[in-house]
Protein backbone atom coordinates (compact mmCIF):
# COMPACT_ATOMS: atom_id res chain seq x y z
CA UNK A 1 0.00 0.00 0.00
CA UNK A 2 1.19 3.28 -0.81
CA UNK A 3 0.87 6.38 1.20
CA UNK A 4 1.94 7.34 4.66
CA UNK A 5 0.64 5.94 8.03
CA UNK A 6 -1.27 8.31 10.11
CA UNK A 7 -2.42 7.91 14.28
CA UNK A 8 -5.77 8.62 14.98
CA UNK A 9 -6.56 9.64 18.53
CA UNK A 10 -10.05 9.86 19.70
CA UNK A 11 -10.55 11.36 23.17
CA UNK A 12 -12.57 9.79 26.31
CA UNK A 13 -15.38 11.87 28.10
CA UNK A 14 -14.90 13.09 31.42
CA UNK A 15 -17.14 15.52 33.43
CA UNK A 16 -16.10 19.08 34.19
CA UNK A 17 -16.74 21.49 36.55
CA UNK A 18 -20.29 22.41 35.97
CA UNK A 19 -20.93 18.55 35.23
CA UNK A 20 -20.85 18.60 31.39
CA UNK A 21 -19.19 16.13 29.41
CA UNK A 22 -15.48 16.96 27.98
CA UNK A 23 -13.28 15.59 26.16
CA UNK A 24 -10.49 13.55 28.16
CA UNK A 25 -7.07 13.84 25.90
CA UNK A 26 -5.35 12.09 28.57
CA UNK A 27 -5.08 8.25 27.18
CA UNK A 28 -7.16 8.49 23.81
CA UNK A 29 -7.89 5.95 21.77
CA UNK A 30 -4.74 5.23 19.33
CA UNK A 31 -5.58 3.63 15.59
CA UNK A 32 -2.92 3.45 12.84
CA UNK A 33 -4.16 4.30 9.38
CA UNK A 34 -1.92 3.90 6.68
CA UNK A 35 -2.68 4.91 3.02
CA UNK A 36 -2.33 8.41 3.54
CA UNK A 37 -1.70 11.42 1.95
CA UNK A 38 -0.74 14.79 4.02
CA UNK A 39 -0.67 18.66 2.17
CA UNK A 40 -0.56 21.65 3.69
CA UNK A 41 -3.10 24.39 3.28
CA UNK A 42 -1.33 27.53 1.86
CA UNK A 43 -3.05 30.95 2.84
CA UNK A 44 -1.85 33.78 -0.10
CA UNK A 45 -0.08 36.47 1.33
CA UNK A 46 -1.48 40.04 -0.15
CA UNK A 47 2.69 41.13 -0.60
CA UNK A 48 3.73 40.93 -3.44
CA UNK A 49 6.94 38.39 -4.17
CA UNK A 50 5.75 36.43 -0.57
CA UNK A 51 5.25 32.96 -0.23
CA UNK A 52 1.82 31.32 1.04
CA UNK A 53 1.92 30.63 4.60
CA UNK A 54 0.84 27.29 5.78
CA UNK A 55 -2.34 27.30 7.53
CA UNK A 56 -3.25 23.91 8.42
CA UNK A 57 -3.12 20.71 6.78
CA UNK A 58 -5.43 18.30 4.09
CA UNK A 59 -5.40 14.84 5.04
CA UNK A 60 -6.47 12.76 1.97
CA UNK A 61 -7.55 9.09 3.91
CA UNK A 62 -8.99 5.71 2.73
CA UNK A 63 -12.63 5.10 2.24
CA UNK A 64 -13.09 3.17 5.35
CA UNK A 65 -10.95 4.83 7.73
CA UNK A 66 -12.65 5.46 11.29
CA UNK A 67 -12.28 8.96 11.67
CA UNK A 68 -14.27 11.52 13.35
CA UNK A 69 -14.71 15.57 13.71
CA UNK A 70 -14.06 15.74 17.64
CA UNK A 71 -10.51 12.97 16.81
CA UNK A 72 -6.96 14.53 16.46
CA UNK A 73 -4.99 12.93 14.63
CA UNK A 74 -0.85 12.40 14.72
CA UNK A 75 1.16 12.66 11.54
CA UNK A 76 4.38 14.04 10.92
CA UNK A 77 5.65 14.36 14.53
CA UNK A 78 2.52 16.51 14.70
CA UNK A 79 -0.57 16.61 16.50
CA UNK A 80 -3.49 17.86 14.65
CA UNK A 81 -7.29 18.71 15.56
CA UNK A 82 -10.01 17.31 12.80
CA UNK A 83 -11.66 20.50 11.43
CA UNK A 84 -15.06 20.34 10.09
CA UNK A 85 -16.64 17.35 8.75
CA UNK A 86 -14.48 14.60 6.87
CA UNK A 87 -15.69 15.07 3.35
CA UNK A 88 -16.18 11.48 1.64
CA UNK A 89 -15.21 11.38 -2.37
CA UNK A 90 -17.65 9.45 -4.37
CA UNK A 91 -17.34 8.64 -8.28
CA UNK A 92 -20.18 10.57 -9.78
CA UNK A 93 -20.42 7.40 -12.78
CA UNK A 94 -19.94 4.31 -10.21
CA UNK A 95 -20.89 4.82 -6.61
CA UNK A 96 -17.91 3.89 -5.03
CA UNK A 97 -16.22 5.78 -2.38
CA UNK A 98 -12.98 6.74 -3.38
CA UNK A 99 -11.68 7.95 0.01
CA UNK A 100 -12.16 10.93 2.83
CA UNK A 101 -10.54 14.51 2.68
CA UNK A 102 -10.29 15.99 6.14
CA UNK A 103 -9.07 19.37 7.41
CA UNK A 104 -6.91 19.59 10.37
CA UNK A 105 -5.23 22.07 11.89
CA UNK A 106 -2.71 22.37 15.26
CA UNK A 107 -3.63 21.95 18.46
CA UNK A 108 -3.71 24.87 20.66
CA UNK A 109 -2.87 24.52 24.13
């Protein structure tokens, strides 16, 4: 299989201070995915002659890989926050899912 292997981390619920679930980072969940692609997401600078400035990261993922909008995921010595929904591809002539395109971006804090 081509591609590079990814960690997803999915987070346990614990209860905060006014008694409302949270998400528990402390021992998540770990699941390798390989298959992966990783590009960064270039932002245009308005100066002319300047470079894009990276902004977050596209992670291009297999069809079937378990991966949700609240999961971080590790990649690159990285550790990245899901953001927004993971967008599924779908071939418009056969059905078949072709894979999932997710947004991340780094974790703050």
């Amino acid at each position: 299989m081509t591609g590079e292997p990814v960690v997803r981390l999915r987070g346990g619920t614990t209860e905060d201070r006014y008694g409302n679930q949270a998400a528990d980072w402390g021992t998540p969940d770990r699941l390798t995915i390989t298959g992966c692609s990783l590009a960064p997401r270039l932002q245009a600078e308005n100066l002319e002659g300047r470079q894009g400035v990276v902004i977050g990261w596209t992670l291009y993922a297999p069809p079937d890989a378990d991966i949700q909008p609240t999961d971080r995921i590790e990649a690159r010595g990285k550790t990245l926050e899901v953001d927004g929904e993971p967008g599924v591809w779908t071939s418009p002539y056969t059905g078949r899912e072709a894979g999932i395109e997710l947004s991340l971006k780094t974790v703050e804090g």
